[in-house]
C-alpha atoms as a PDB file:
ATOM      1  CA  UNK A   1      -0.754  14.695 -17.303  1.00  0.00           C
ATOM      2  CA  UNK A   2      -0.715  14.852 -13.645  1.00  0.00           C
ATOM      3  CA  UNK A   3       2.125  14.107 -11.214  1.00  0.00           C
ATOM      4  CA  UNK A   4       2.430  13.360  -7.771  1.00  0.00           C
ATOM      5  CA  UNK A   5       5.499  13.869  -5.993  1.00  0.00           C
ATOM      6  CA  UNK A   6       8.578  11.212  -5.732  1.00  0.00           C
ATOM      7  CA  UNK A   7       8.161  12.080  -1.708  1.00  0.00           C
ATOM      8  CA  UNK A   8      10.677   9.871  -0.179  1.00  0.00           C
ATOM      9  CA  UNK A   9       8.882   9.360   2.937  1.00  0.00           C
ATOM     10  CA  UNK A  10       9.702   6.669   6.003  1.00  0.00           C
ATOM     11  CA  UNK A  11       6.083   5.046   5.355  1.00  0.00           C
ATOM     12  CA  UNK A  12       5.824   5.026   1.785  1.00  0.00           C
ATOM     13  CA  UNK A  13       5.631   1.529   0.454  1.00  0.00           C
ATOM     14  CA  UNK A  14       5.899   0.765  -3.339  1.00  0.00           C
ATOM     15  CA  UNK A  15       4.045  -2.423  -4.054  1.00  0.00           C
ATOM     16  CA  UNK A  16       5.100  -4.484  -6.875  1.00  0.00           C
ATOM     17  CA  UNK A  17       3.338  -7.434  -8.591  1.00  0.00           C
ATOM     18  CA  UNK A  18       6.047  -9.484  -9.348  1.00  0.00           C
ATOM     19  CA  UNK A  19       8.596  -9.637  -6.192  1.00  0.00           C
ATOM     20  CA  UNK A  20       6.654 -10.018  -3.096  1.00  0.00           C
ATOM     21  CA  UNK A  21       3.351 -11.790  -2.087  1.00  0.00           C
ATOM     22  CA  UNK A  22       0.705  -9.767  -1.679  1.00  0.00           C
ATOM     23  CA  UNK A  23       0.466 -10.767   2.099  1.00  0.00           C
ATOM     24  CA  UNK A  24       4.272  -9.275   2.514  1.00  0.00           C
ATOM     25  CA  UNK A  25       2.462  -5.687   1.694  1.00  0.00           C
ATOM     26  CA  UNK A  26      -0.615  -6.588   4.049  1.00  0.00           C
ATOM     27  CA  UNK A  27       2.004  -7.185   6.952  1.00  0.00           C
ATOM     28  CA  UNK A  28       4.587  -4.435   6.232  1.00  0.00           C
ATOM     29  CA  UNK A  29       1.379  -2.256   6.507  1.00  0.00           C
ATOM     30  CA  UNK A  30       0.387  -3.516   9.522  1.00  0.00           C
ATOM     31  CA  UNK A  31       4.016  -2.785  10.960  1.00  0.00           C
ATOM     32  CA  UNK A  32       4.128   0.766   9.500  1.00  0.00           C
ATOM     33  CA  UNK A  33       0.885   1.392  10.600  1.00  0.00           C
ATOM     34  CA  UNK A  34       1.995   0.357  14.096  1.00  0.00           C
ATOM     35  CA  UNK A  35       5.258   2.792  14.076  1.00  0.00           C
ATOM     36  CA  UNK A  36       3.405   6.039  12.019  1.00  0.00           C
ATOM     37  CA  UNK A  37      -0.192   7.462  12.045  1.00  0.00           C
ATOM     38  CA  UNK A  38      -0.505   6.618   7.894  1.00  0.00           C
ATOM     39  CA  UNK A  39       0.938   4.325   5.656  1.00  0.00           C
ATOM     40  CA  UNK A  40       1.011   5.448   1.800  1.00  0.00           C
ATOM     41  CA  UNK A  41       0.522   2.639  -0.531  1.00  0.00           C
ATOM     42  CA  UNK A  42       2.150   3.138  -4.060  1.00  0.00           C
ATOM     43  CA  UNK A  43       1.954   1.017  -7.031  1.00  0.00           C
ATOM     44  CA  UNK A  44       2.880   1.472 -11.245  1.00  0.00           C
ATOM     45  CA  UNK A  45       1.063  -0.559 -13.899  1.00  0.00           C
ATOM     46  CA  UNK A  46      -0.254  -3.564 -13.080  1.00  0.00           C
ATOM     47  CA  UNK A  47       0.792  -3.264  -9.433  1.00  0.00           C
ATOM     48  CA  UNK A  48      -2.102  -1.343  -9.088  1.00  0.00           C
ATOM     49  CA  UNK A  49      -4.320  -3.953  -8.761  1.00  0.00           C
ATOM     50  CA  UNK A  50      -2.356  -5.247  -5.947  1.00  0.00           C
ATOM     51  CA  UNK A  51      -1.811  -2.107  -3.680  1.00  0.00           C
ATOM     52  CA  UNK A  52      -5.954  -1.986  -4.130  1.00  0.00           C
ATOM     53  CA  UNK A  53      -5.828  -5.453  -2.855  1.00  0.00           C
ATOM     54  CA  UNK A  54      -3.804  -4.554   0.127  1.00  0.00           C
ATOM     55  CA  UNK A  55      -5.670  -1.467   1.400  1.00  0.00           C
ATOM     56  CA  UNK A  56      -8.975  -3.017   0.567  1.00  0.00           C
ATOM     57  CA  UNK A  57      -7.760  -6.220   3.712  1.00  0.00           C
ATOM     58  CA  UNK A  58      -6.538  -3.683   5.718  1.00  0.00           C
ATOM     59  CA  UNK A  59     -10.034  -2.167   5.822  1.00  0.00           C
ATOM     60  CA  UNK A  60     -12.204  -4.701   5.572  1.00  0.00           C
ATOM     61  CA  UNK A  61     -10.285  -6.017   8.688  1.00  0.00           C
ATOM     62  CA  UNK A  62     -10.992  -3.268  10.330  1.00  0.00           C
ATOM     63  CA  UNK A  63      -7.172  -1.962  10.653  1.00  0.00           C
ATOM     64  CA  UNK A  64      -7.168   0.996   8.042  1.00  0.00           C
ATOM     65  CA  UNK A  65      -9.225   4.029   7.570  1.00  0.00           C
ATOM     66  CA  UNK A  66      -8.722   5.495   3.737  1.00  0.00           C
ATOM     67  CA  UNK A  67      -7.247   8.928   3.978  1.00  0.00           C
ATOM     68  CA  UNK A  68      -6.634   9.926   0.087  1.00  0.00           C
ATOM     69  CA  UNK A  69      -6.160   8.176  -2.758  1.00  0.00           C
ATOM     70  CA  UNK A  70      -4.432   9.664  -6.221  1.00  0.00           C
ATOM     71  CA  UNK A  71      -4.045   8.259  -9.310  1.00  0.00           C
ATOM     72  CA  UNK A  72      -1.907   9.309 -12.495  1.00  0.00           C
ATOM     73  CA  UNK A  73       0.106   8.221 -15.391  1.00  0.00           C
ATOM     74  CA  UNK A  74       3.580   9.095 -15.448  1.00  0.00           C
ATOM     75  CA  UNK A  75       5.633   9.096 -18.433  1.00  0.00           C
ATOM     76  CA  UNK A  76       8.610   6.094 -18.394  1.00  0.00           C
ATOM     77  CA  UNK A  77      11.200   4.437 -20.560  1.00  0.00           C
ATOM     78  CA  UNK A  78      10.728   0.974 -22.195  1.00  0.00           C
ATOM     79  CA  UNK A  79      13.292  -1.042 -21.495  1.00  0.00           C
ATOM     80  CA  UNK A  80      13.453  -3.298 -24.768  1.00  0.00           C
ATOM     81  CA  UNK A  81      12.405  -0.531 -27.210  1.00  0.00           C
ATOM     82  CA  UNK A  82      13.796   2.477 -26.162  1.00  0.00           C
ATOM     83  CA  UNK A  83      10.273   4.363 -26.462  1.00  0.00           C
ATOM     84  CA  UNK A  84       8.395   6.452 -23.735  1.00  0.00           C
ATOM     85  CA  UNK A  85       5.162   4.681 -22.242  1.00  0.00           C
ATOM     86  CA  UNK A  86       2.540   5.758 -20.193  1.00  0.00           C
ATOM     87  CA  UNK A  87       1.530   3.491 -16.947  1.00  0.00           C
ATOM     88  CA  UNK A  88      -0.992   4.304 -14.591  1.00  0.00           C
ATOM     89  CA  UNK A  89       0.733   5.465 -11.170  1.00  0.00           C
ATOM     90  CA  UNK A  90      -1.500   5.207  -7.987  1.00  0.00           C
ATOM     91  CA  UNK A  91      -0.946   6.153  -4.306  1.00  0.00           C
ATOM     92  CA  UNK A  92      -3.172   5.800  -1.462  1.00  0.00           C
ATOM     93  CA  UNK A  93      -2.759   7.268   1.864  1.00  0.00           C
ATOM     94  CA  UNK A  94      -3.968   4.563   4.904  1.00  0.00           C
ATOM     95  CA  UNK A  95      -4.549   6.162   8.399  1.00  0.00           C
ATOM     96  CA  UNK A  96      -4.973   3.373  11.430  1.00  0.00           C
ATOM     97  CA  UNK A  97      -8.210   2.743  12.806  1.00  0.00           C
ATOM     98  CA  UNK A  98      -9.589   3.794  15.824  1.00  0.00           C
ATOM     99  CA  UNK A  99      -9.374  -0.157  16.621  1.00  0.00           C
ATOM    100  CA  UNK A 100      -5.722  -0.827  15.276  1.00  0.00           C
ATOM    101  CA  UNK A 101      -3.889  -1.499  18.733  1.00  0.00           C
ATOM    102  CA  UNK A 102      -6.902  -3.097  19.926  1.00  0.00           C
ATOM    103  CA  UNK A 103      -6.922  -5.504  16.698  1.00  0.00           C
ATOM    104  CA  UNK A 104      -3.020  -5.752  16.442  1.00  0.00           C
ATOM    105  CA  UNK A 105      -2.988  -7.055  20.037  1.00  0.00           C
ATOM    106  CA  UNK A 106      -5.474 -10.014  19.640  1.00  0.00           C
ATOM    107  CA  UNK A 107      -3.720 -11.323  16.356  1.00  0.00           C
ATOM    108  CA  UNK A 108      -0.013 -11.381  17.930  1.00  0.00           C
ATOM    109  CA  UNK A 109      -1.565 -13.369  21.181  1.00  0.00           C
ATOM    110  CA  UNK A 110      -0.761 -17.187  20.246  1.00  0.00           C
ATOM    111  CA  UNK A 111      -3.817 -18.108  21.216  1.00  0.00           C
ATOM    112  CA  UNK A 112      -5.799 -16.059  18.592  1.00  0.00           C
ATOM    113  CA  UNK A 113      -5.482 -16.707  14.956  1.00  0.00           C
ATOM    114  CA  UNK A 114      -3.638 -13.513  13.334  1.00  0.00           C
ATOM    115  CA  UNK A 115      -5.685 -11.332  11.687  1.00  0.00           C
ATOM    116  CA  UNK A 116      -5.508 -10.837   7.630  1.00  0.00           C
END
């Protein structure tokens, strides 16, 4: 079993599944993106599916550039049973795109739509 490191870093976000939309994760990107040069995505279980999600918009819109991505199961506690599972643990690393500013700028003019 892998690990990757509990780095408690000021543009690490941990997407969840369950209490956010997904289009909180796409825009708290966006603003990390716009304060750091990466954003790292992170995501347990069946949040994984979701932090995909998110760096697959960010791409396609042309805001992101994939840097790394890591994947892993980590070892965890369940809560009802007492038991150790496995989930799958992912992380991946977002780096802005030569574009970003450029892009950033036309969505927050009111005349242009925003971008997703």
């Amino acid at each position: 079993m892998e690990t990757i490191a509990p780095a408690a870093t000021e543009n690490r976000i941990q997407v969840s599944n369950t209490k956010k939309p997904l289009f909180f994760y796409v825009n708290l990107a966006k603003r990390f993106l716009q304060q750091h040069a990466e954003v790292e995505l992170s995501a347990l279980g069946m949040a994984v599916a979701t932090v995909v999600t998110v760096a697959e918009i960010l791409k396609n819109n042309g805001l992101a550039v994939e840097k790394r991505i890591q994947t892993c199961t980590v070892e965890m506690r369940d809560d009802f049973k007492d038991r150790p599972v496995q989930k799958a643990k992912m992380e991946i690393v977002l780096g802005k795109s030569d574009q970003f500013d450029h892009l950033i700028a036309l969505g927050m003019d009111p005349g242009n739509k925003t971008i997703y």
